[in-house]
PDB file of N, CA and C in Angstrom:
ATOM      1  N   UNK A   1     100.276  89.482  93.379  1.00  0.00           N
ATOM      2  CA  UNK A   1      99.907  89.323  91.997  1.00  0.00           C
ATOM      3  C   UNK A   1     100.530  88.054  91.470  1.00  0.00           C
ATOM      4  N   UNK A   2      99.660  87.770  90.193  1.00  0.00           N
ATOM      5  CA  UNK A   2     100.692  86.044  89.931  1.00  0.00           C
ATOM      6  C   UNK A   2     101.205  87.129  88.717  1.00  0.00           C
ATOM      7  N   UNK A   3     102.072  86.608  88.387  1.00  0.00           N
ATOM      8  CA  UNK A   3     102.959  87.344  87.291  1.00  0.00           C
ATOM      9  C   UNK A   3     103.120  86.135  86.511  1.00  0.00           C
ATOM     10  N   UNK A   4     102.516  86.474  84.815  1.00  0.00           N
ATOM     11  CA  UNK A   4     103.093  85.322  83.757  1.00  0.00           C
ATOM     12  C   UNK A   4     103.768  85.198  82.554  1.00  0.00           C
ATOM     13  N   UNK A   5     105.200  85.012  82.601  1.00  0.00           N
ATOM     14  CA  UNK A   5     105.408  85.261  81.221  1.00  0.00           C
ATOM     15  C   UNK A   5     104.989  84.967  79.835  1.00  0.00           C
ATOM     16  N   UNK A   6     105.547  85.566  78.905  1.00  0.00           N
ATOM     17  CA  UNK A   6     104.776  85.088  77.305  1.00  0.00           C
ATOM     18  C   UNK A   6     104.944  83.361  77.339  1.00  0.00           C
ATOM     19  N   UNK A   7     105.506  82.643  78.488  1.00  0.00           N
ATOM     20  CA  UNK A   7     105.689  81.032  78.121  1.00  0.00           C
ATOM     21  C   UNK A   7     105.013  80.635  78.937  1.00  0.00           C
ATOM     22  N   UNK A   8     104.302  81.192  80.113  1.00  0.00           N
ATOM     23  CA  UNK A   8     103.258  81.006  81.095  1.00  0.00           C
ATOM     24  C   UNK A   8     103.770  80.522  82.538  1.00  0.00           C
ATOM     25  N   UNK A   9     105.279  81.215  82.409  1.00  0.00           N
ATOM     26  CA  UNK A   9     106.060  80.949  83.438  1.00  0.00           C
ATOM     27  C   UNK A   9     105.943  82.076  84.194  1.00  0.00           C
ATOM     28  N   UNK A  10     105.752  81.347  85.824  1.00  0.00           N
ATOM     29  CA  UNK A  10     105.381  81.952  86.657  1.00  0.00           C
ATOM     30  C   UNK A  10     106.339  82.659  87.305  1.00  0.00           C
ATOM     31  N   UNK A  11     106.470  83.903  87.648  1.00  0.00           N
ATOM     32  CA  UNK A  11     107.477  84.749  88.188  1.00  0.00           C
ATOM     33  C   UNK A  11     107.122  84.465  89.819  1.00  0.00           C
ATOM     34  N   UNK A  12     107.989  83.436  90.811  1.00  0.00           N
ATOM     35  CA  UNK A  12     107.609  83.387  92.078  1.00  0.00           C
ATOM     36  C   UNK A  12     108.787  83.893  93.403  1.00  0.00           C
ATOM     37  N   UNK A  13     108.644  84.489  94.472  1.00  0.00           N
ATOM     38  CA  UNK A  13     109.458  85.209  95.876  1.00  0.00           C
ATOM     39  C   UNK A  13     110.152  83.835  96.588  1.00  0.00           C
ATOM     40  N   UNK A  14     111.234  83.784  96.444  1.00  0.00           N
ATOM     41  CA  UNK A  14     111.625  82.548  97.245  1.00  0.00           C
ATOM     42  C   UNK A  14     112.192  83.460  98.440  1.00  0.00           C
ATOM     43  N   UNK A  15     111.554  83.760  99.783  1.00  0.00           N
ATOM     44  CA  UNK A  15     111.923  84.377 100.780  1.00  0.00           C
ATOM     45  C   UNK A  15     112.534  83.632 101.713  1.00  0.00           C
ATOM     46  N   UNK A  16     113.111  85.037 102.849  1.00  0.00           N
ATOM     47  CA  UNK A  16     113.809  83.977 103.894  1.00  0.00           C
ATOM     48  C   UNK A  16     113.837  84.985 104.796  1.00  0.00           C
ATOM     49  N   UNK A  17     113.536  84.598 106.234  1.00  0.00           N
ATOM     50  CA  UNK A  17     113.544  85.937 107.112  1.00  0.00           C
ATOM     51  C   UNK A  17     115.077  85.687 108.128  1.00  0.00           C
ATOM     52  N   UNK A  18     116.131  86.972 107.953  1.00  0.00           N
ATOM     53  CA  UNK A  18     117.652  86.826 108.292  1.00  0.00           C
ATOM     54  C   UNK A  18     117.442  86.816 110.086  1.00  0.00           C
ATOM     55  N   UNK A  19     116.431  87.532 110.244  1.00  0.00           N
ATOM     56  CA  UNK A  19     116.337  87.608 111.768  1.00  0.00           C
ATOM     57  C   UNK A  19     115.825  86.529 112.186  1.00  0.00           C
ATOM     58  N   UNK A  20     115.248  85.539 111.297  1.00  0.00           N
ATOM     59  CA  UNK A  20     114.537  84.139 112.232  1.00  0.00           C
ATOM     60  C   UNK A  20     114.903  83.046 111.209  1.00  0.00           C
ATOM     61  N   UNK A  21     116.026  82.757 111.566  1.00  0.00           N
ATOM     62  CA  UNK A  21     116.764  81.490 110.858  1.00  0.00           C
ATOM     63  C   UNK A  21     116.045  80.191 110.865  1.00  0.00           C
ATOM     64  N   UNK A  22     115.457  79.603 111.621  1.00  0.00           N
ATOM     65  CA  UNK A  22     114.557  78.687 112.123  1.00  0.00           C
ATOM     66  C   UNK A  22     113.292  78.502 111.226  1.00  0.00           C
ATOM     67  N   UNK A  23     112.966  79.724 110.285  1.00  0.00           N
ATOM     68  CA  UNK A  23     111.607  80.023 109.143  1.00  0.00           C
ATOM     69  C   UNK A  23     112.420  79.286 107.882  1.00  0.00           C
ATOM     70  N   UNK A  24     113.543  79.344 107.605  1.00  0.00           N
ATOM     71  CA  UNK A  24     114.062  78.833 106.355  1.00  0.00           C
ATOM     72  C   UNK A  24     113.791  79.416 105.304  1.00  0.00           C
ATOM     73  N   UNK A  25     112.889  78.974 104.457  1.00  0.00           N
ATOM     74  CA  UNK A  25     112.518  79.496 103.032  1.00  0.00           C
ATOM     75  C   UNK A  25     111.118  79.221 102.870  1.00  0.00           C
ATOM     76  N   UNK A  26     110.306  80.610 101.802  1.00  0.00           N
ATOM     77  CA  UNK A  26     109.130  80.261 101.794  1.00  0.00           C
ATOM     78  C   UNK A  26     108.964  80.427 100.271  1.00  0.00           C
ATOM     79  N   UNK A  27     107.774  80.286  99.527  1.00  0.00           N
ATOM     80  CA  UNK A  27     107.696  80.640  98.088  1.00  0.00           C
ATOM     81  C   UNK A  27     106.298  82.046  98.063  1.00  0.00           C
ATOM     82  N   UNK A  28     106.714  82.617  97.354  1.00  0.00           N
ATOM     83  CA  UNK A  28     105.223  83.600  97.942  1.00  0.00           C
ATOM     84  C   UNK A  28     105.805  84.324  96.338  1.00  0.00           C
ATOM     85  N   UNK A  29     103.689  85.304  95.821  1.00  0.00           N
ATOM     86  CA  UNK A  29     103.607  85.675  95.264  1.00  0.00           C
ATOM     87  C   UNK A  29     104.502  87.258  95.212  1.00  0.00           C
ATOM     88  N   UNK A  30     105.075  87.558  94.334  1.00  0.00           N
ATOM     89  CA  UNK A  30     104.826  89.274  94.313  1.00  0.00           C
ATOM     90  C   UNK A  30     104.224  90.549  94.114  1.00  0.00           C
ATOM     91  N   UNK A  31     104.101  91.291  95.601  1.00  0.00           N
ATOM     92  CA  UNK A  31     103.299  92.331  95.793  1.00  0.00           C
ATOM     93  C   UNK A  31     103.713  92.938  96.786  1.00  0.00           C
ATOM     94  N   UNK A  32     102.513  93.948  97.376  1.00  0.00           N
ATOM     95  CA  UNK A  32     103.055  94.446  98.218  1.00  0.00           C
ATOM     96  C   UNK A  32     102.097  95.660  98.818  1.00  0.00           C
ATOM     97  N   UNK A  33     102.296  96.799  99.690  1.00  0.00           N
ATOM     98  CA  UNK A  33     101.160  97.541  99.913  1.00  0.00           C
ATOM     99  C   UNK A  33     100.526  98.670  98.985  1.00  0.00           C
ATOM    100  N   UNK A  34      99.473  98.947  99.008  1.00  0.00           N
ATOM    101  CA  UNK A  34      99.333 100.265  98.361  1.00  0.00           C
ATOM    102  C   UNK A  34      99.275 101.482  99.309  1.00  0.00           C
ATOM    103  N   UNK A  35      99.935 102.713  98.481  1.00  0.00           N
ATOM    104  CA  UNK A  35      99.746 103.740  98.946  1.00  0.00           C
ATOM    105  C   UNK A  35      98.456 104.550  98.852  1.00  0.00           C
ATOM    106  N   UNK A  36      98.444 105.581  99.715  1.00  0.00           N
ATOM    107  CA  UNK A  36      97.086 106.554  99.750  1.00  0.00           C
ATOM    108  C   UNK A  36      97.216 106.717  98.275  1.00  0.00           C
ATOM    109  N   UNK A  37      95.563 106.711  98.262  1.00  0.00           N
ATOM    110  CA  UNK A  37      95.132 106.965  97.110  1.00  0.00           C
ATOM    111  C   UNK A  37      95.263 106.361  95.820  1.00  0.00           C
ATOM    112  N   UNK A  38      96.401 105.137  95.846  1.00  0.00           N
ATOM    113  CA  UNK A  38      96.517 104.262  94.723  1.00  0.00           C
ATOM    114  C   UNK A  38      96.028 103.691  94.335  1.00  0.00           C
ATOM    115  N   UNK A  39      95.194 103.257  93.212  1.00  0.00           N
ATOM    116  CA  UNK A  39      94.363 101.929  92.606  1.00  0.00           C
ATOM    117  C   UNK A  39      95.264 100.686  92.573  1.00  0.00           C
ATOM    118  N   UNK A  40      94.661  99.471  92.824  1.00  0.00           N
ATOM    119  CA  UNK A  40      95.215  98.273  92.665  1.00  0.00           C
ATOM    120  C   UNK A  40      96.462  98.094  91.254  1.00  0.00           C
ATOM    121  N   UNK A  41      95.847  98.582  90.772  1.00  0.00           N
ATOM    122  CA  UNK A  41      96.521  98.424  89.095  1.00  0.00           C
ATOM    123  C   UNK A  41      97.808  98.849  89.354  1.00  0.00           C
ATOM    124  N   UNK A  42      97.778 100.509  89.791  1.00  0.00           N
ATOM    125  CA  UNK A  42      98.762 101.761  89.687  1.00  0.00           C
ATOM    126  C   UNK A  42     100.238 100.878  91.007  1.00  0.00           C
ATOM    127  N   UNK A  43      99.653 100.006  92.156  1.00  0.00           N
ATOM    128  CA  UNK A  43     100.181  99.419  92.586  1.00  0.00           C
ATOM    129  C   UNK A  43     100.643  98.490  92.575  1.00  0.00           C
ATOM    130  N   UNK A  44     100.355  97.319  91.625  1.00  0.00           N
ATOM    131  CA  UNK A  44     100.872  96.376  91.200  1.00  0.00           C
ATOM    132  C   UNK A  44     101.813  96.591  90.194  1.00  0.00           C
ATOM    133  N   UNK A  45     102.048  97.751  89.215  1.00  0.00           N
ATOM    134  CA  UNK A  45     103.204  98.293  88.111  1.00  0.00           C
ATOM    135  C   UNK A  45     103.967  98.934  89.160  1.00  0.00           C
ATOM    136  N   UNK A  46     103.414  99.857  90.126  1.00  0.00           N
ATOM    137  CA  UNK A  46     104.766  99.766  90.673  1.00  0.00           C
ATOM    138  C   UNK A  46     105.835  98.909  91.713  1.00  0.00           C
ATOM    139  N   UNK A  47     104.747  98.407  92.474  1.00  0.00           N
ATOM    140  CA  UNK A  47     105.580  96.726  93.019  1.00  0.00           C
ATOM    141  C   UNK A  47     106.205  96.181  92.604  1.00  0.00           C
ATOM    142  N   UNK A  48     105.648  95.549  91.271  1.00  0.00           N
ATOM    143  CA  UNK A  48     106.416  94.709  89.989  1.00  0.00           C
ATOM    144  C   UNK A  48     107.813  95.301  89.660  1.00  0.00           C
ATOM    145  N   UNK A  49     107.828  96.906  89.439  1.00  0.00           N
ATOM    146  CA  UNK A  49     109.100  97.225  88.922  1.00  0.00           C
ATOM    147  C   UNK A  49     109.837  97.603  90.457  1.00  0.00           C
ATOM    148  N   UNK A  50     109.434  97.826  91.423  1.00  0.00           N
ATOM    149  CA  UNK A  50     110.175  98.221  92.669  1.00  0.00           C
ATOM    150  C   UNK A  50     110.840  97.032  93.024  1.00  0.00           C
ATOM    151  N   UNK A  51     110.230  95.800  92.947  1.00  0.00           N
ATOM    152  CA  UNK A  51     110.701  94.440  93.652  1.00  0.00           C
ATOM    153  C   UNK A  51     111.686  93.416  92.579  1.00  0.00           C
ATOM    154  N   UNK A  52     111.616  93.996  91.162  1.00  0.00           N
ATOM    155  CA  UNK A  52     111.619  93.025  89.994  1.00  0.00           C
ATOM    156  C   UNK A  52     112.018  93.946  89.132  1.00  0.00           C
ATOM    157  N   UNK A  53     112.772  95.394  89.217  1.00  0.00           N
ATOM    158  CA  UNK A  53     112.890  95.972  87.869  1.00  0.00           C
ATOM    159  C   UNK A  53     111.886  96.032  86.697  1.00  0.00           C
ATOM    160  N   UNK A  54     111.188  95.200  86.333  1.00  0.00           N
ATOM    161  CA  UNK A  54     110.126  94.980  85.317  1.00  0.00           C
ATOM    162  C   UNK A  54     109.082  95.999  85.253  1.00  0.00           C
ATOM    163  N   UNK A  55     109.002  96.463  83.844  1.00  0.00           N
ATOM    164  CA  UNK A  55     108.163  98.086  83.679  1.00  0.00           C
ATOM    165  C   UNK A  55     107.384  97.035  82.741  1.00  0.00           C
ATOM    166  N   UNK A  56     105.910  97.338  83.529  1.00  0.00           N
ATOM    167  CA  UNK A  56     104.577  96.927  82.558  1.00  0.00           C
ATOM    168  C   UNK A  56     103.693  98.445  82.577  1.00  0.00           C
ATOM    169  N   UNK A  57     102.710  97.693  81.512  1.00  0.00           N
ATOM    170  CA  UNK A  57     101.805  98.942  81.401  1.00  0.00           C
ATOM    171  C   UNK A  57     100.380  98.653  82.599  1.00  0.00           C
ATOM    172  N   UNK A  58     100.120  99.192  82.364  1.00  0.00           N
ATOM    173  CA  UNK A  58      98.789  98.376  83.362  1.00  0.00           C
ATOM    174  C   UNK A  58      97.678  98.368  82.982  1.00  0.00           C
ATOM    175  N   UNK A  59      97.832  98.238  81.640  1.00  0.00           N
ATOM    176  CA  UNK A  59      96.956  97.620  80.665  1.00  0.00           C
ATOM    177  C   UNK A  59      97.445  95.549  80.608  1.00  0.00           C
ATOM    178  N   UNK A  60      98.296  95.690  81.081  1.00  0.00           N
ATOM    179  CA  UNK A  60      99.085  94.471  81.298  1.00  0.00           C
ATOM    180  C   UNK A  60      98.436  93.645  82.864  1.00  0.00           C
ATOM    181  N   UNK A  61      97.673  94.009  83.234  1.00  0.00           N
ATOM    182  CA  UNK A  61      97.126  93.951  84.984  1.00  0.00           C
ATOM    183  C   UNK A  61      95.956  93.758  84.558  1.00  0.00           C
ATOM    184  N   UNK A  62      95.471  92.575  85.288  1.00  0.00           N
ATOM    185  CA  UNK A  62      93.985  91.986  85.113  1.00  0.00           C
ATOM    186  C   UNK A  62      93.317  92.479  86.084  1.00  0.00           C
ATOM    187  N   UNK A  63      91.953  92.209  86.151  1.00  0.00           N
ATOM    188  CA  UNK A  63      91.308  92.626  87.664  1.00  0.00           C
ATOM    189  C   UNK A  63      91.199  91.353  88.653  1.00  0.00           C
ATOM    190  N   UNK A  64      91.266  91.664  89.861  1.00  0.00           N
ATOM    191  CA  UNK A  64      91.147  91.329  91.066  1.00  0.00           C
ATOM    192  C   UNK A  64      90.693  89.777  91.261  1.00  0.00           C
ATOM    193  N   UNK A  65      91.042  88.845  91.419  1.00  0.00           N
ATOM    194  CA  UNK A  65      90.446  87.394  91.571  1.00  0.00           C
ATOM    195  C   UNK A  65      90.457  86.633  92.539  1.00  0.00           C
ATOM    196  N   UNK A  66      91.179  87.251  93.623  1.00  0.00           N
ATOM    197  CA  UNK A  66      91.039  86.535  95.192  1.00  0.00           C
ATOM    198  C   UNK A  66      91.502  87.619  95.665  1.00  0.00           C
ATOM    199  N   UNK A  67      90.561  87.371  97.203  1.00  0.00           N
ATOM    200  CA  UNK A  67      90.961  88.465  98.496  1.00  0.00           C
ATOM    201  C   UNK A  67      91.546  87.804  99.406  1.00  0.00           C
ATOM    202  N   UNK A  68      92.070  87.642 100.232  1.00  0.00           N
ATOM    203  CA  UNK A  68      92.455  87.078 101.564  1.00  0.00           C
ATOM    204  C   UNK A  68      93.362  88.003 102.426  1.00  0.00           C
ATOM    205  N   UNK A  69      93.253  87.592 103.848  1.00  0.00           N
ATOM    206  CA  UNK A  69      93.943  88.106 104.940  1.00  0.00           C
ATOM    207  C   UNK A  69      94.758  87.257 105.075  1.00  0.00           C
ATOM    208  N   UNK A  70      96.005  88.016 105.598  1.00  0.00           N
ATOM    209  CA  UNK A  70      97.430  86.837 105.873  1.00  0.00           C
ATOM    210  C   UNK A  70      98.037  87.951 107.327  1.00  0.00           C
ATOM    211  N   UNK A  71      98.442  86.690 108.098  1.00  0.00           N
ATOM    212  CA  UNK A  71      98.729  87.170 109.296  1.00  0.00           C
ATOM    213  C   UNK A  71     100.065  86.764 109.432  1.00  0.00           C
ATOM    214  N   UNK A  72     101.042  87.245 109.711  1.00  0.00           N
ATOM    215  CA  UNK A  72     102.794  86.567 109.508  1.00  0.00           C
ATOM    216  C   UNK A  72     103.755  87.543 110.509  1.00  0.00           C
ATOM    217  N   UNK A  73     104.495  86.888 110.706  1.00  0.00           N
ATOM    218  CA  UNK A  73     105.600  88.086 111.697  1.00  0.00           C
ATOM    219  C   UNK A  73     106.838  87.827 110.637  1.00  0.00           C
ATOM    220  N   UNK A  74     107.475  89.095 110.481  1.00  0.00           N
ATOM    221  CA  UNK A  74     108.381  89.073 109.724  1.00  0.00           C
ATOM    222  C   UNK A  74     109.983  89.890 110.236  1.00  0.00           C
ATOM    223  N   UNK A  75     111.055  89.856 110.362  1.00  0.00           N
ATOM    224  CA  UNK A  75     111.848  90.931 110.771  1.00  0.00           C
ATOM    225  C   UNK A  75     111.251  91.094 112.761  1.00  0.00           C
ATOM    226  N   UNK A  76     110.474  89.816 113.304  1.00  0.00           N
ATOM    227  CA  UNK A  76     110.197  90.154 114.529  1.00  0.00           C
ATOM    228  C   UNK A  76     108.855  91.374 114.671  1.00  0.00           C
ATOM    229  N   UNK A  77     108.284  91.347 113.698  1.00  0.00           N
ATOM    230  CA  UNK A  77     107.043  92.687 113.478  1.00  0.00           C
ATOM    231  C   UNK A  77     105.894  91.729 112.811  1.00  0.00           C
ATOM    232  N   UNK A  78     104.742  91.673 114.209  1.00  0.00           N
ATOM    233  CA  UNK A  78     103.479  91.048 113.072  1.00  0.00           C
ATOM    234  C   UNK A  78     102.775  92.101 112.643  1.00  0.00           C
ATOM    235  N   UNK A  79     102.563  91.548 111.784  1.00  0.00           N
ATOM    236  CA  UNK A  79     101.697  92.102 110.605  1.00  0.00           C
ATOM    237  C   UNK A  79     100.600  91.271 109.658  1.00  0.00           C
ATOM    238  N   UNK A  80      99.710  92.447 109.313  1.00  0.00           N
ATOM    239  CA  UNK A  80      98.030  91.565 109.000  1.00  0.00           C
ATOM    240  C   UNK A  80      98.334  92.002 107.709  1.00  0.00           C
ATOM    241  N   UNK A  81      98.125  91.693 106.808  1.00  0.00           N
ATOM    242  CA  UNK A  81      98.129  92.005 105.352  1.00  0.00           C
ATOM    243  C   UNK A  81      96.838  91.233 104.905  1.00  0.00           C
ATOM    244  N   UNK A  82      95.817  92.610 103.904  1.00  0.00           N
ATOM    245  CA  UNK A  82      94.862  92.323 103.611  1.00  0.00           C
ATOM    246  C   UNK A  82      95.480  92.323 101.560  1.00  0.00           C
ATOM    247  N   UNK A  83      95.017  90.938 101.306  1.00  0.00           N
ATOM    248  CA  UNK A  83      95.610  90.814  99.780  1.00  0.00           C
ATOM    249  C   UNK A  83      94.444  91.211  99.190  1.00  0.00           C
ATOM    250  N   UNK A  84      95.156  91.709  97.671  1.00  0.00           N
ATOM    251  CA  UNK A  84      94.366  91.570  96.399  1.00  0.00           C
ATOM    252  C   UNK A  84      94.881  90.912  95.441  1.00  0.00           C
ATOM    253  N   UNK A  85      94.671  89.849  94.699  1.00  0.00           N
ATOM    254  CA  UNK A  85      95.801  89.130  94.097  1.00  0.00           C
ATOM    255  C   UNK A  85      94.949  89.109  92.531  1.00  0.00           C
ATOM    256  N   UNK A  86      95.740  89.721  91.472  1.00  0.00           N
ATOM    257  CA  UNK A  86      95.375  90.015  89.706  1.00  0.00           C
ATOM    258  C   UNK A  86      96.609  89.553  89.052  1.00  0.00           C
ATOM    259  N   UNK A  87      96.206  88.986  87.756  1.00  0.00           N
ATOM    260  CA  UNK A  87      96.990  88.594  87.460  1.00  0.00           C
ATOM    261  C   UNK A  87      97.356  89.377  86.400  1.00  0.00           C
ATOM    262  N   UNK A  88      99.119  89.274  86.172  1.00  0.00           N
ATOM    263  CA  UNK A  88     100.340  90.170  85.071  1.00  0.00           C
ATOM    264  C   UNK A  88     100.341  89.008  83.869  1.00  0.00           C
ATOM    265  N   UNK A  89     100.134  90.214  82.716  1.00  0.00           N
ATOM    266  CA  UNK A  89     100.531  88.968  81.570  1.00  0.00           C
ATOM    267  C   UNK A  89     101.607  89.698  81.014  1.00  0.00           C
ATOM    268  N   UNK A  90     103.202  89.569  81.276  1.00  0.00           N
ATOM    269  CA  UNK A  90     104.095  90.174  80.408  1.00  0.00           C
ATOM    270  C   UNK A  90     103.936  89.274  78.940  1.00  0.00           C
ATOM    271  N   UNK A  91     104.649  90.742  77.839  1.00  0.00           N
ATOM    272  CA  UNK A  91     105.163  90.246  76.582  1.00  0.00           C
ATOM    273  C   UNK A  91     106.538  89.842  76.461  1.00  0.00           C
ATOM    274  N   UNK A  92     106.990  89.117  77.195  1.00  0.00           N
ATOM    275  CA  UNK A  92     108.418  88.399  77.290  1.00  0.00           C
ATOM    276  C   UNK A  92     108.534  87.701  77.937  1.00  0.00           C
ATOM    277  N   UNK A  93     109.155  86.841  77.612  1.00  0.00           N
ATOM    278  CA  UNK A  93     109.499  85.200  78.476  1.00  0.00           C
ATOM    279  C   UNK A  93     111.358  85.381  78.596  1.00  0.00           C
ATOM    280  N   UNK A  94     111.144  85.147  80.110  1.00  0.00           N
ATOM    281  CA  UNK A  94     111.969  84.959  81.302  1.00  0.00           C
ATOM    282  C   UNK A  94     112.440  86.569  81.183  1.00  0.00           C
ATOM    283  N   UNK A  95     112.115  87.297  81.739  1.00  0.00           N
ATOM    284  CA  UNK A  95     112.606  88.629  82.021  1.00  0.00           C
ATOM    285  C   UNK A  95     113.773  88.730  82.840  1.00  0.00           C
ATOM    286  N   UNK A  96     114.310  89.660  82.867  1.00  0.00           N
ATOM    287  CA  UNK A  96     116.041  89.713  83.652  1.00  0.00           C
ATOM    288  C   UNK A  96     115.037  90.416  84.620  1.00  0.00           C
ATOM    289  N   UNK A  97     115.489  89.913  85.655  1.00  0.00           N
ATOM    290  CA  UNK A  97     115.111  90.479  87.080  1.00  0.00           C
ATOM    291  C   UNK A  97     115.931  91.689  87.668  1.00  0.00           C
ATOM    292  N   UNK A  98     115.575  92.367  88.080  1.00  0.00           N
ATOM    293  CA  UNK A  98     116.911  93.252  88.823  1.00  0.00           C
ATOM    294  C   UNK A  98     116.183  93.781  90.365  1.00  0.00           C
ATOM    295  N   UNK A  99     116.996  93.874  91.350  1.00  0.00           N
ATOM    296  CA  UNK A  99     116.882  94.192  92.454  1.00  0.00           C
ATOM    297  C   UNK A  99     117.551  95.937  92.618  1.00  0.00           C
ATOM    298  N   UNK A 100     117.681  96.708  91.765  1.00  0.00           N
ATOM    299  CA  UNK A 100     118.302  98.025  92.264  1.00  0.00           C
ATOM    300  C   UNK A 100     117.269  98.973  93.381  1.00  0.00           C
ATOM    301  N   UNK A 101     115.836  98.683  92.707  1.00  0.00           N
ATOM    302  CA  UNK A 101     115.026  99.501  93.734  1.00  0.00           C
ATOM    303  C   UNK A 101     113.609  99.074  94.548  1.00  0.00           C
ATOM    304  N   UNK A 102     114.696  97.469  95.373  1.00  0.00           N
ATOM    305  CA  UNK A 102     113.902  96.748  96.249  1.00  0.00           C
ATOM    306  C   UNK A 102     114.119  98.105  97.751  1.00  0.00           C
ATOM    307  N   UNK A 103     113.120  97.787  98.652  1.00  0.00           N
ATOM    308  CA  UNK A 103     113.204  98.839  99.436  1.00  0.00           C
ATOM    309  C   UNK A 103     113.354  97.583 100.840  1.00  0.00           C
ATOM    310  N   UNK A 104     113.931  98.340 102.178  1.00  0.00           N
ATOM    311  CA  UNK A 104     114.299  97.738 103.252  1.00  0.00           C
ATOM    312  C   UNK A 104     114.760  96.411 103.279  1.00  0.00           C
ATOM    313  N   UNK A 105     114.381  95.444 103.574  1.00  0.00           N
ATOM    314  CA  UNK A 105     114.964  94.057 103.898  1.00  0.00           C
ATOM    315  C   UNK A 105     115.126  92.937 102.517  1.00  0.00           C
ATOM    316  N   UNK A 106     114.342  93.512 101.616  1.00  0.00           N
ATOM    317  CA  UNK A 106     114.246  92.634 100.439  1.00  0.00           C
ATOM    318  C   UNK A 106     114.841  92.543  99.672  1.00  0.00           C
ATOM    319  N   UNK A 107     116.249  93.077  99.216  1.00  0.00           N
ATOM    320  CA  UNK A 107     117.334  92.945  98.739  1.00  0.00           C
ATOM    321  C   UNK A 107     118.526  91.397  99.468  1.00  0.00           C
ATOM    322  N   UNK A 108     118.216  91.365 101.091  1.00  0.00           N
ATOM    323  CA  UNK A 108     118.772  90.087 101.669  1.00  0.00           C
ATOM    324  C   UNK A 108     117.858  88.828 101.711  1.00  0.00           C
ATOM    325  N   UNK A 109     116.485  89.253 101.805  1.00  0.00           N
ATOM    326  CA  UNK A 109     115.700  88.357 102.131  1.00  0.00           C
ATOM    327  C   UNK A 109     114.576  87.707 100.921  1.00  0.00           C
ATOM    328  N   UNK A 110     114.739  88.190  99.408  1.00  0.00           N
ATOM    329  CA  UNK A 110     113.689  88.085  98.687  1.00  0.00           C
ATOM    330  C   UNK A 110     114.855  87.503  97.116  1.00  0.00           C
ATOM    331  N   UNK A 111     114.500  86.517  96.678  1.00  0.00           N
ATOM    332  CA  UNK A 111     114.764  85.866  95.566  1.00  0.00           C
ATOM    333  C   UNK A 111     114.077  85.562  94.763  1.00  0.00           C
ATOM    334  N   UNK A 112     114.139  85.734  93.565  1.00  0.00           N
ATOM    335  CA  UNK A 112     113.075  85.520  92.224  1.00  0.00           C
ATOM    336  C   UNK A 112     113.529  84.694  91.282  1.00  0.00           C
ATOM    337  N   UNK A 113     112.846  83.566  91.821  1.00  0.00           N
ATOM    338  CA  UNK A 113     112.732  82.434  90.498  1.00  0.00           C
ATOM    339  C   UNK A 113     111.280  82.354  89.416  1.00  0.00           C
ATOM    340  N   UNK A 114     112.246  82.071  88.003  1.00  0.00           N
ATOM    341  CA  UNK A 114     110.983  81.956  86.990  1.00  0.00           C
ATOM    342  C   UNK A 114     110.281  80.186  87.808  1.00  0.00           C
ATOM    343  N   UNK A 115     109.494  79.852  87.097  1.00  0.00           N
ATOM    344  CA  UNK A 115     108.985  78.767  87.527  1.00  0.00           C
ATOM    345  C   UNK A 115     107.731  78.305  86.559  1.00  0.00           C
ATOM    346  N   UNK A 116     107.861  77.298  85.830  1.00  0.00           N
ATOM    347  CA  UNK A 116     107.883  76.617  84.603  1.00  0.00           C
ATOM    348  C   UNK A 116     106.322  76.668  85.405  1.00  0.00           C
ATOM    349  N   UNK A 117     104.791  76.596  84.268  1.00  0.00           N
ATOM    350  CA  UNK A 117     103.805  76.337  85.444  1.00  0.00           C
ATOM    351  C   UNK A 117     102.906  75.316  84.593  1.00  0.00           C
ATOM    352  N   UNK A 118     102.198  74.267  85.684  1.00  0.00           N
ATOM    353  CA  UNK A 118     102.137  72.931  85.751  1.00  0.00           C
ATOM    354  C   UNK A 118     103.849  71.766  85.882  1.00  0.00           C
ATOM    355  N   UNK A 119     104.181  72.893  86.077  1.00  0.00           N
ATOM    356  CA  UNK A 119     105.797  71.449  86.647  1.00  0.00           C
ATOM    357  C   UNK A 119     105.687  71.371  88.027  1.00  0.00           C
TER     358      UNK A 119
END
């Protein structure tokens, strides 16, 4: 999802994989999978607050504007990830981020910078 604050600042993943030092750093959107039976929406509010603390409504969640497949090895595990990417319009500019209920590796490997957009 692109995530935008009320200043049109972009909420972006500055990643890093600990098991493959040699990858360095990447910039990537935030998201993530859905579960059985979840709608896109119902999954992007909870991604957002699982990865980012941040509670939206999902009336706050646009519909769907690019698809793509991404193929990546991560942690030594490839994996195909089929995207849906909508865009978040929060009512607040620069939100406090919090990491309490990132799940497995993304607490070492996942950083969130705001990011001013057109800079």
């Amino acid at each position: 999802m692109v995530v935008l604050d009320a200043a049109n600042h972009v909420l972006l993943l500055q990643t890093r994989d600990l098991g493959n030092p040699a990858f360095g750093t990447s910039w990537e959107l935030p998201g993530g999978g859905m579960e059985s039976g979840e709608t896109y929406v119902r999954a992007a509010v909870r991604e957002l607050r699982e990865e980012t603390g941040i509670r939206v409504e999902p009336t706050f969640v646009g519909k769907p504007t690019w698809r793509r497949d991404v193929e990546y090895t991560y942690r030594g595990e490839r994996r195909l990830q089929h995207e849906l990417v909508t865009l978040v319009h929060l009512d607040q500019v620069a939100p406090e981020v919090g990491d309490s209920q990132r799940v497995d590796f993304e607490s070492e490997d996942h950083f969130w910078v705001p990011v001013v957009a057109g800079r």
